[in-house]
PDB file of N, CA and C in Angstrom:
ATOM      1  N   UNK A   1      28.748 136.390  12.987  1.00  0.00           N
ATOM      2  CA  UNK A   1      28.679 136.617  11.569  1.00  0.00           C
ATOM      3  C   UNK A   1      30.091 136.834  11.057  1.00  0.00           C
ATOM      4  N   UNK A   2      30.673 136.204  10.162  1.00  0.00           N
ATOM      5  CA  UNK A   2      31.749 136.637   9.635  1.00  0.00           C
ATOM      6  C   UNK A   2      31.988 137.943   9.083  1.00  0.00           C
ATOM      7  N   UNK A   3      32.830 138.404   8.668  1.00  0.00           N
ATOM      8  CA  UNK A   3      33.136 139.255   8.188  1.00  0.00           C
ATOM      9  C   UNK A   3      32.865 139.962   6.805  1.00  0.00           C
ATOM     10  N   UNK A   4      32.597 139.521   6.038  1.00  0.00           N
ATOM     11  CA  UNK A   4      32.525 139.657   4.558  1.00  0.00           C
ATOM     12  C   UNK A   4      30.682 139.984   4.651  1.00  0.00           C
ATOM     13  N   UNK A   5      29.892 139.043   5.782  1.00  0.00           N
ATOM     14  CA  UNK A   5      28.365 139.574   5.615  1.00  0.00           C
ATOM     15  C   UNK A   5      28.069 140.725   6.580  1.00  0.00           C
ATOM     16  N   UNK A   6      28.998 141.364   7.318  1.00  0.00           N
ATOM     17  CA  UNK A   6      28.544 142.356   7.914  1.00  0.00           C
ATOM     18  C   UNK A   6      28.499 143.669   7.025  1.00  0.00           C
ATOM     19  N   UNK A   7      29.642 143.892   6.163  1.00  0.00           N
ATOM     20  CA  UNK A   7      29.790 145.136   5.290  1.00  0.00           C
ATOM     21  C   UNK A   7      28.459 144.982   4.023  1.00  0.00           C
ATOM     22  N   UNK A   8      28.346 143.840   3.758  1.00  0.00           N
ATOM     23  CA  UNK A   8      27.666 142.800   3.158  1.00  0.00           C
ATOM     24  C   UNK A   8      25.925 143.544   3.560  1.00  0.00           C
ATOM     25  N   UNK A   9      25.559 143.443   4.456  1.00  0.00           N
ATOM     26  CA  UNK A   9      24.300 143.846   5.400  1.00  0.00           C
ATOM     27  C   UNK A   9      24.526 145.470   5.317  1.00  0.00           C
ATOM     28  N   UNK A  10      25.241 145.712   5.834  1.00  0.00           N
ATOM     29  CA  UNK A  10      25.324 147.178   5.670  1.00  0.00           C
ATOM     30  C   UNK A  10      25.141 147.809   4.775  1.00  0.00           C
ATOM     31  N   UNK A  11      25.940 147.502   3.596  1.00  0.00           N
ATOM     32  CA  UNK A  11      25.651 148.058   2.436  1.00  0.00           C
ATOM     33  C   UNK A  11      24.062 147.803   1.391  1.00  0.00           C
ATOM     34  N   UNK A  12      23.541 146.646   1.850  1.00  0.00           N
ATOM     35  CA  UNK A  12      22.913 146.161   1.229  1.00  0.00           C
ATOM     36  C   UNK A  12      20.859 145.521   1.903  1.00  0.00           C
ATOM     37  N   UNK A  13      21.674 144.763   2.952  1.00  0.00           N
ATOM     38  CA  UNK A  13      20.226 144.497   3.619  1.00  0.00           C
ATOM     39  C   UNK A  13      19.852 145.218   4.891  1.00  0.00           C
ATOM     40  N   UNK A  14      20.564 146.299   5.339  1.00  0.00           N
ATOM     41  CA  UNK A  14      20.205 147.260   6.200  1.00  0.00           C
ATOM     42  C   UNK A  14      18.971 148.636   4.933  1.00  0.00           C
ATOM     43  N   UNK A  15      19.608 148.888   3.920  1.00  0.00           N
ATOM     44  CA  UNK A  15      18.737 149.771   3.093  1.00  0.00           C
ATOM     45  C   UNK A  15      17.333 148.681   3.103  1.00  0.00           C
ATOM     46  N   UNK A  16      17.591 147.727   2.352  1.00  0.00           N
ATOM     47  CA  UNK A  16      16.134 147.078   2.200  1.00  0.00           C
ATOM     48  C   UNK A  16      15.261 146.799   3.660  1.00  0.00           C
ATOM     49  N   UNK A  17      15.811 146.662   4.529  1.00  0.00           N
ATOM     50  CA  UNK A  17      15.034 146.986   5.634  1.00  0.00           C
ATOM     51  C   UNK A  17      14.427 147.885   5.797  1.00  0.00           C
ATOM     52  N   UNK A  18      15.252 149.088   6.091  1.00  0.00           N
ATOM     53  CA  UNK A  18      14.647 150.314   5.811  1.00  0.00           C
ATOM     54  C   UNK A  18      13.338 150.523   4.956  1.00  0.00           C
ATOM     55  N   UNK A  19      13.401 150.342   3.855  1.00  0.00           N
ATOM     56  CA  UNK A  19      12.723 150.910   2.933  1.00  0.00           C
ATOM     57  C   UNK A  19      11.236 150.054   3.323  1.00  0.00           C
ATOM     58  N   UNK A  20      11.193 148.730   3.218  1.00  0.00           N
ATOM     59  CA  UNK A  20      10.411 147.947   3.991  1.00  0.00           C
ATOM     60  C   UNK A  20       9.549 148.464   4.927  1.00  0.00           C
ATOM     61  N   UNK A  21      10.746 149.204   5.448  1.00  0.00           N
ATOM     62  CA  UNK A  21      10.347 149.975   6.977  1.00  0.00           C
ATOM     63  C   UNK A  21       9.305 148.744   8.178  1.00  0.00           C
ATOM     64  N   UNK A  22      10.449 147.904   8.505  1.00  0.00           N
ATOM     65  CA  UNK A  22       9.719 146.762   9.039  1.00  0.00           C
ATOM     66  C   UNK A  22       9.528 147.058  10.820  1.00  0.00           C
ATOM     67  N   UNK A  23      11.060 148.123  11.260  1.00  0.00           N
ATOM     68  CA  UNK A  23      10.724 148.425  12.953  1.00  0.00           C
ATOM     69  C   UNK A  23      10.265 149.596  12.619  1.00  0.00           C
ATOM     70  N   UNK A  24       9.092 149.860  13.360  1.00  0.00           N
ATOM     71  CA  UNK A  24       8.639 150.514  12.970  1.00  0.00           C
ATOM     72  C   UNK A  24       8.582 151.414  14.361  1.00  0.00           C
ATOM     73  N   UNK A  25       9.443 152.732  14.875  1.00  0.00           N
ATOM     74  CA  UNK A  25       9.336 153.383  16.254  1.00  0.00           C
ATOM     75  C   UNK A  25       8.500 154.040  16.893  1.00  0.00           C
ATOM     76  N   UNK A  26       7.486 154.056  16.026  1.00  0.00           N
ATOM     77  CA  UNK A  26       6.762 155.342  16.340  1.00  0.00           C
ATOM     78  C   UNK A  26       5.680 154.488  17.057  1.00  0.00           C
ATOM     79  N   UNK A  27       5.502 153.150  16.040  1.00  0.00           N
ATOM     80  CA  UNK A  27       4.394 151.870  16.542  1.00  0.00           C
ATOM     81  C   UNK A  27       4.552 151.556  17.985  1.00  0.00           C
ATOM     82  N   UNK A  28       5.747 151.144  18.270  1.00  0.00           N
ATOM     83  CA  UNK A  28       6.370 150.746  19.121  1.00  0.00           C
ATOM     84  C   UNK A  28       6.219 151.579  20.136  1.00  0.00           C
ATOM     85  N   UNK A  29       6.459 153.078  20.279  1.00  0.00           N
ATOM     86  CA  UNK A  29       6.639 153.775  21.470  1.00  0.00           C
ATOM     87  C   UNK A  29       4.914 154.049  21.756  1.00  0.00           C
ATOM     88  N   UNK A  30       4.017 153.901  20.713  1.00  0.00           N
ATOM     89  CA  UNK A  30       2.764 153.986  20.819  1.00  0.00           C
ATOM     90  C   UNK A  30       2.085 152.684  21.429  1.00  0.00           C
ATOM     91  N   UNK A  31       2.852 151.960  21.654  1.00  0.00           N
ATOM     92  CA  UNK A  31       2.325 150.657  22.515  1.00  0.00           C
ATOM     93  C   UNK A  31       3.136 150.520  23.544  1.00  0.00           C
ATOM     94  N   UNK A  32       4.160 150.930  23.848  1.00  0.00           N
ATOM     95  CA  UNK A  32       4.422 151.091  25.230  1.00  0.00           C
ATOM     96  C   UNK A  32       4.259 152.636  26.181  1.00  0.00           C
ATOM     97  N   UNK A  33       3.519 153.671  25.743  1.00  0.00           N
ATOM     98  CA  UNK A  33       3.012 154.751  26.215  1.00  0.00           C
ATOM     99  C   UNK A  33       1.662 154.094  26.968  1.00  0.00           C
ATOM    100  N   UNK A  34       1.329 152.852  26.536  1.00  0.00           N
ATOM    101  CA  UNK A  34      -0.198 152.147  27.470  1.00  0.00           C
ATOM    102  C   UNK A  34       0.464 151.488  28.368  1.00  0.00           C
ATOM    103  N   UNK A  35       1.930 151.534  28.696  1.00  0.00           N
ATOM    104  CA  UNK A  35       2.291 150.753  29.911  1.00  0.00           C
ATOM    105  C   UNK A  35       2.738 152.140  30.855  1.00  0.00           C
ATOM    106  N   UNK A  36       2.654 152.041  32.367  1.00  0.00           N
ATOM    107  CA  UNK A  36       3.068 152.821  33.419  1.00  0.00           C
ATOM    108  C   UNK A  36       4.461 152.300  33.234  1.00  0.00           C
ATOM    109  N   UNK A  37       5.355 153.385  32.288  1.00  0.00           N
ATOM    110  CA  UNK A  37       6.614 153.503  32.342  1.00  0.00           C
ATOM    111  C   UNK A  37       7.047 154.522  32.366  1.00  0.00           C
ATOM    112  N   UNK A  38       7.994 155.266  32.952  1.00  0.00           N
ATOM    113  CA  UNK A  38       8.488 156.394  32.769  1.00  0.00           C
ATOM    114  C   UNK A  38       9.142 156.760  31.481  1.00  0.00           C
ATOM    115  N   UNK A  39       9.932 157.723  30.914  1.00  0.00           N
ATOM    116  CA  UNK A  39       9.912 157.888  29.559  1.00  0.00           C
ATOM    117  C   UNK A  39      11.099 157.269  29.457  1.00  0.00           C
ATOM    118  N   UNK A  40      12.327 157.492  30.119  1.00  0.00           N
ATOM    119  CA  UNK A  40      13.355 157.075  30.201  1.00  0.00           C
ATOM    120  C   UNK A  40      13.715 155.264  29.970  1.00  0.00           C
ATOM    121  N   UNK A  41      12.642 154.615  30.530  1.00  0.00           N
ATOM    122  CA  UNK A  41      12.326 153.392  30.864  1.00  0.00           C
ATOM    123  C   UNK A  41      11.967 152.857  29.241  1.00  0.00           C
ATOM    124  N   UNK A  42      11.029 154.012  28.960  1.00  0.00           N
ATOM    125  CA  UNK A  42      10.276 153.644  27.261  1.00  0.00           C
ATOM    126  C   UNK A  42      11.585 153.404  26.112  1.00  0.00           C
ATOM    127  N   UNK A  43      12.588 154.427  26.299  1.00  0.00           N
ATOM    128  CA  UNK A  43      13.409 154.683  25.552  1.00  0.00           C
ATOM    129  C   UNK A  43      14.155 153.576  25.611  1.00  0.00           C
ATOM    130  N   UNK A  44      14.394 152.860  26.634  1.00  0.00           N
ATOM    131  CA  UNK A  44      15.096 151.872  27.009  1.00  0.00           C
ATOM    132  C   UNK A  44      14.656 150.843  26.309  1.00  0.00           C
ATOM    133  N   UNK A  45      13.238 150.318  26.780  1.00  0.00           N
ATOM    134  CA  UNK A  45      12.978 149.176  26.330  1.00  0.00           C
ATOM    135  C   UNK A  45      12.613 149.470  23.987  1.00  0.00           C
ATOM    136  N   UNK A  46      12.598 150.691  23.855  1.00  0.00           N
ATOM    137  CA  UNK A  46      12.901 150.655  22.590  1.00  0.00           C
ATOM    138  C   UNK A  46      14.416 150.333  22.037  1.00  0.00           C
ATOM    139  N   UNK A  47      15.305 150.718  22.991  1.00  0.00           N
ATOM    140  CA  UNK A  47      16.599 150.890  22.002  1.00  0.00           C
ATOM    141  C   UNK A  47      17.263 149.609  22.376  1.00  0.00           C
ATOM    142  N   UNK A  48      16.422 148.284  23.182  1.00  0.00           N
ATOM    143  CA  UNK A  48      16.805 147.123  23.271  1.00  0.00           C
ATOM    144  C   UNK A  48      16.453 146.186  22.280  1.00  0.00           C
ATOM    145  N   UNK A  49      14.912 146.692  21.555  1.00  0.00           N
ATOM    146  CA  UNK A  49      14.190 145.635  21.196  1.00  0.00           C
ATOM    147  C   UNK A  49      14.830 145.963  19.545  1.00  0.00           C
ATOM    148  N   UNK A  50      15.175 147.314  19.504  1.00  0.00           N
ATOM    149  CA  UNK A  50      15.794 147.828  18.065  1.00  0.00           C
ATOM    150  C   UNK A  50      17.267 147.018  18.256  1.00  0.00           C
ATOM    151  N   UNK A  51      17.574 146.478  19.041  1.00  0.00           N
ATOM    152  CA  UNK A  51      19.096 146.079  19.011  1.00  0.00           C
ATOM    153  C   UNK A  51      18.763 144.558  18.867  1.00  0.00           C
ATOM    154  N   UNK A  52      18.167 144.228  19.314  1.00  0.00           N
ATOM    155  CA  UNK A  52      17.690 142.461  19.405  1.00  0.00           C
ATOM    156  C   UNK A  52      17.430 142.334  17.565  1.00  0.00           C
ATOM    157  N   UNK A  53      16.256 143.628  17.119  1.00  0.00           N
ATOM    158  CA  UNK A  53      15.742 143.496  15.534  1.00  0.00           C
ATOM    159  C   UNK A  53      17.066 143.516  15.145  1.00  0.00           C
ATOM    160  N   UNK A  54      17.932 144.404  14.874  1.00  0.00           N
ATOM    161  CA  UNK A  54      19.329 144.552  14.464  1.00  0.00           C
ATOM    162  C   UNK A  54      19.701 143.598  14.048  1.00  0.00           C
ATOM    163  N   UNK A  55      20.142 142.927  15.444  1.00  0.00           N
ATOM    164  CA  UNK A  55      21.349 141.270  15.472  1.00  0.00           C
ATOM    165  C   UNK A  55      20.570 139.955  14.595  1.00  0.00           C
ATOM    166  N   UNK A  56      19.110 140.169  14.479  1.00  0.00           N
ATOM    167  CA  UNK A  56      18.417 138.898  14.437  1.00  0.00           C
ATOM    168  C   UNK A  56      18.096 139.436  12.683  1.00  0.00           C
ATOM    169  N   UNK A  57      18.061 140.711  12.104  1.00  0.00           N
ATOM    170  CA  UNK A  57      18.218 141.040  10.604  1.00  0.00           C
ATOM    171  C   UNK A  57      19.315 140.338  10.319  1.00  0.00           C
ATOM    172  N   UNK A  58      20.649 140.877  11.221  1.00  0.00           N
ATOM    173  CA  UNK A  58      21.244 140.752  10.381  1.00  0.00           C
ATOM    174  C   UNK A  58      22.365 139.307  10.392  1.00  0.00           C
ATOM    175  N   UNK A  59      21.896 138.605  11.340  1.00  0.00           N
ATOM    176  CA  UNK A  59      21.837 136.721  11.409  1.00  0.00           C
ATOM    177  C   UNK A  59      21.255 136.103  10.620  1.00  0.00           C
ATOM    178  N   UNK A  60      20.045 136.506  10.676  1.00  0.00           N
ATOM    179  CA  UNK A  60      18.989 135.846   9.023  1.00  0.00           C
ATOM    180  C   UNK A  60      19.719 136.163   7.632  1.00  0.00           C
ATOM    181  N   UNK A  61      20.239 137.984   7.704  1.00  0.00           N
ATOM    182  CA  UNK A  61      20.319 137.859   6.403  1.00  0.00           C
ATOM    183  C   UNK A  61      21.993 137.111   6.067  1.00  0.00           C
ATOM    184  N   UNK A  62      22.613 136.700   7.232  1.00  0.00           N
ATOM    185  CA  UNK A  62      24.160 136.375   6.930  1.00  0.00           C
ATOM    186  C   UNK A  62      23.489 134.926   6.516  1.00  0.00           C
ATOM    187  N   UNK A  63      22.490 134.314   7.286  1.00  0.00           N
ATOM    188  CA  UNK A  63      22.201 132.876   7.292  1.00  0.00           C
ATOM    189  C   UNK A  63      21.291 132.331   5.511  1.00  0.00           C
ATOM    190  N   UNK A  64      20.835 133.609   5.152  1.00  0.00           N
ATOM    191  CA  UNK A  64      20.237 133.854   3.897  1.00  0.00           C
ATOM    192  C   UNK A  64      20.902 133.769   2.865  1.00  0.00           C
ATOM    193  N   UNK A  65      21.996 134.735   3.206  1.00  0.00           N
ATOM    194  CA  UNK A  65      23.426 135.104   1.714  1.00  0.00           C
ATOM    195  C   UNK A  65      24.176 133.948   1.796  1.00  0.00           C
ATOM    196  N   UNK A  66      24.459 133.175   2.664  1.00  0.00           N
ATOM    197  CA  UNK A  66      24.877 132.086   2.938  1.00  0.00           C
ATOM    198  C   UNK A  66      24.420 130.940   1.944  1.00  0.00           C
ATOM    199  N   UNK A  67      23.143 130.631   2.985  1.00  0.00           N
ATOM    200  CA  UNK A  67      21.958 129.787   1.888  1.00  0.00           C
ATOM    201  C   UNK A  67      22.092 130.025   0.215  1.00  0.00           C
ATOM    202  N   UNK A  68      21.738 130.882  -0.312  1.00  0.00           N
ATOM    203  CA  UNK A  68      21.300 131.689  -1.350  1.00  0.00           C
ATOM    204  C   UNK A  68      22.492 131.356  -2.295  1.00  0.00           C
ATOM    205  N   UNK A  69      23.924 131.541  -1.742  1.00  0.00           N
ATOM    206  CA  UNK A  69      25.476 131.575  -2.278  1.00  0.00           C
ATOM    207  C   UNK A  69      25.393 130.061  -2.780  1.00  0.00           C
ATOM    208  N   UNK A  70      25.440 129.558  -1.842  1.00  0.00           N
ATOM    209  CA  UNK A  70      25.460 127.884  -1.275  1.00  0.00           C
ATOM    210  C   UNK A  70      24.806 126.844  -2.542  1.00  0.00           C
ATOM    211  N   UNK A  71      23.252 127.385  -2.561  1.00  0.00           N
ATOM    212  CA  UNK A  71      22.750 126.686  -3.349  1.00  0.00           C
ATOM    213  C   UNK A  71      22.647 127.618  -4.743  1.00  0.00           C
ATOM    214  N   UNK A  72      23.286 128.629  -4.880  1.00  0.00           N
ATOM    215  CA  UNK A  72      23.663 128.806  -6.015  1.00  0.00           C
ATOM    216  C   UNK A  72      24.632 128.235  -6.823  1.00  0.00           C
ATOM    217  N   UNK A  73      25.577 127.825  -5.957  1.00  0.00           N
ATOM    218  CA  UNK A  73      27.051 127.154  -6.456  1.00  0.00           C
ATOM    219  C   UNK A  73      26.472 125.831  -6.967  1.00  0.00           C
ATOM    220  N   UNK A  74      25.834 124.991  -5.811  1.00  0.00           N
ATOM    221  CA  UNK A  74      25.005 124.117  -6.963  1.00  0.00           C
ATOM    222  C   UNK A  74      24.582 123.647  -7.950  1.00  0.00           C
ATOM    223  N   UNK A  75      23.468 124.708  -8.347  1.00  0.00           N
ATOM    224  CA  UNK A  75      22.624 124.734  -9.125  1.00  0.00           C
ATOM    225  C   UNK A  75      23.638 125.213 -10.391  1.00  0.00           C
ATOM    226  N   UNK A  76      24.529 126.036 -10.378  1.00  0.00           N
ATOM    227  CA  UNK A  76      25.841 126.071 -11.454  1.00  0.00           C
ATOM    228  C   UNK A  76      26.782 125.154 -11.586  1.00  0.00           C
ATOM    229  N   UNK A  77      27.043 124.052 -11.045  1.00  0.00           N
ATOM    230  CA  UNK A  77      27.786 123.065 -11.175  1.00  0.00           C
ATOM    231  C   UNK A  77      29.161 123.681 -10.741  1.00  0.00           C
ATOM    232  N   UNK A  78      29.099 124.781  -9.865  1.00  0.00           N
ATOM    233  CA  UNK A  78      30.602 124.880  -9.070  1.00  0.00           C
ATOM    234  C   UNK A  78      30.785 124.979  -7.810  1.00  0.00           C
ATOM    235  N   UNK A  79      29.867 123.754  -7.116  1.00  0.00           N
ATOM    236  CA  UNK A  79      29.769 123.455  -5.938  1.00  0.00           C
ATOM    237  C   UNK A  79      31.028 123.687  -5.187  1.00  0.00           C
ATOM    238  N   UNK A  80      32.224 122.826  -6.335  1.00  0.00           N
ATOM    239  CA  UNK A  80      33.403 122.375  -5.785  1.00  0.00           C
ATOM    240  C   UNK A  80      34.262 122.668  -6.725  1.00  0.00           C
ATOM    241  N   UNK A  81      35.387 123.491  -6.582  1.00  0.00           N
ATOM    242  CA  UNK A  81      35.728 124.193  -7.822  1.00  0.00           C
ATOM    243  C   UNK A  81      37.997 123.356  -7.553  1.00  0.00           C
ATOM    244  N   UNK A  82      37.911 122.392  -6.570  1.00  0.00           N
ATOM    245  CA  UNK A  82      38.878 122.258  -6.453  1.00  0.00           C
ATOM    246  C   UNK A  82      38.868 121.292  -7.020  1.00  0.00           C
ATOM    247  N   UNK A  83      40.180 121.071  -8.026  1.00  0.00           N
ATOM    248  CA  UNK A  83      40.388 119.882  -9.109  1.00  0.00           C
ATOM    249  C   UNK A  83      40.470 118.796  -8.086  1.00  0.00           C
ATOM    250  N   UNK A  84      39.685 117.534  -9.083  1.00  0.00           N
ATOM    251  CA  UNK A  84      40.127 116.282  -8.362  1.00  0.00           C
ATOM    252  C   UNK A  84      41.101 115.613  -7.504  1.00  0.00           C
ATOM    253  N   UNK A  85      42.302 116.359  -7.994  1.00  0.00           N
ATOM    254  CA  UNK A  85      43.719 115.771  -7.379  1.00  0.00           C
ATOM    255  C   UNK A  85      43.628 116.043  -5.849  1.00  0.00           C
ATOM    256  N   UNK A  86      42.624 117.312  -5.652  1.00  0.00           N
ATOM    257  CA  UNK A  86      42.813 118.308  -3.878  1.00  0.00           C
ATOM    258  C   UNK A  86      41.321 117.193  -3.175  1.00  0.00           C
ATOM    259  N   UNK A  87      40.809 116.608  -4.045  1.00  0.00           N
ATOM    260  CA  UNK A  87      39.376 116.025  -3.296  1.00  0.00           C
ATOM    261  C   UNK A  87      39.872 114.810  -2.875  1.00  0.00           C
ATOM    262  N   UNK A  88      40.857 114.367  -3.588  1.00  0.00           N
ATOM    263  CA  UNK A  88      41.148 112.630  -3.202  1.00  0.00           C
ATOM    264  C   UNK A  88      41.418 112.414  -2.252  1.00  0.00           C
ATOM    265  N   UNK A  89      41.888 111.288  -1.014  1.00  0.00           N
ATOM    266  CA  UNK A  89      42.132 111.193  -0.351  1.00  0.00           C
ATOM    267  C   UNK A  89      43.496 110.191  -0.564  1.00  0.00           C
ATOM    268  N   UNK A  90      44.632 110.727  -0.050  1.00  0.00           N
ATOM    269  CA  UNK A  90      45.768 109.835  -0.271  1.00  0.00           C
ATOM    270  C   UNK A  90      45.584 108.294   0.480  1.00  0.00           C
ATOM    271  N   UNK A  91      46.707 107.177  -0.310  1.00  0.00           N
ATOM    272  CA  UNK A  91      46.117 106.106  -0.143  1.00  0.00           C
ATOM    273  C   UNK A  91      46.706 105.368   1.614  1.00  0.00           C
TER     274      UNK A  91
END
């Protein structure tokens, strides 16, 4: 992810997650308490699958703001904001 969508996520699509409240831990540790795991083991396989949700929020939402930017510039007619002279190709 570049740079500009990580502070980007942080500030912005980490809250709306939240609020969403889409990982949900409590669900989670309540469905792996039906597996023969020790607790240590539980904790584990939670604070992996919370790290996998993490990276894969916040890939979608870089791949989203991206999208979203992209075909906004479009749809405003400033797809391409560099004067003709920088698009040409010398002869």
């Amino acid at each position: 992810m570049t740079s500009i969508f990580e502070p980007l996520f942080d500030t912005y699509g980490d809250s709306v997650m939240r609020e969403h409240g889409v990982f949900d831990e409590t669900e989670l540790m309540k469905a792996l308490d039906g597996l023969s795991l020790e607790q240590p083991a539980k904790n584990e396989v939670c604070d992996l699958l919370f790290n996998c949700y993490l990276r894969w929020s916040t890939a979608a939402f870089a791949v989203g703001a991206h999208l979203g930017l992209s075909l906004g510039a479009q749809t405003s007619g400033h797809a391409d904001r560099r004067p003709p002279s920088a698009t040409s190709r010398p002869d």
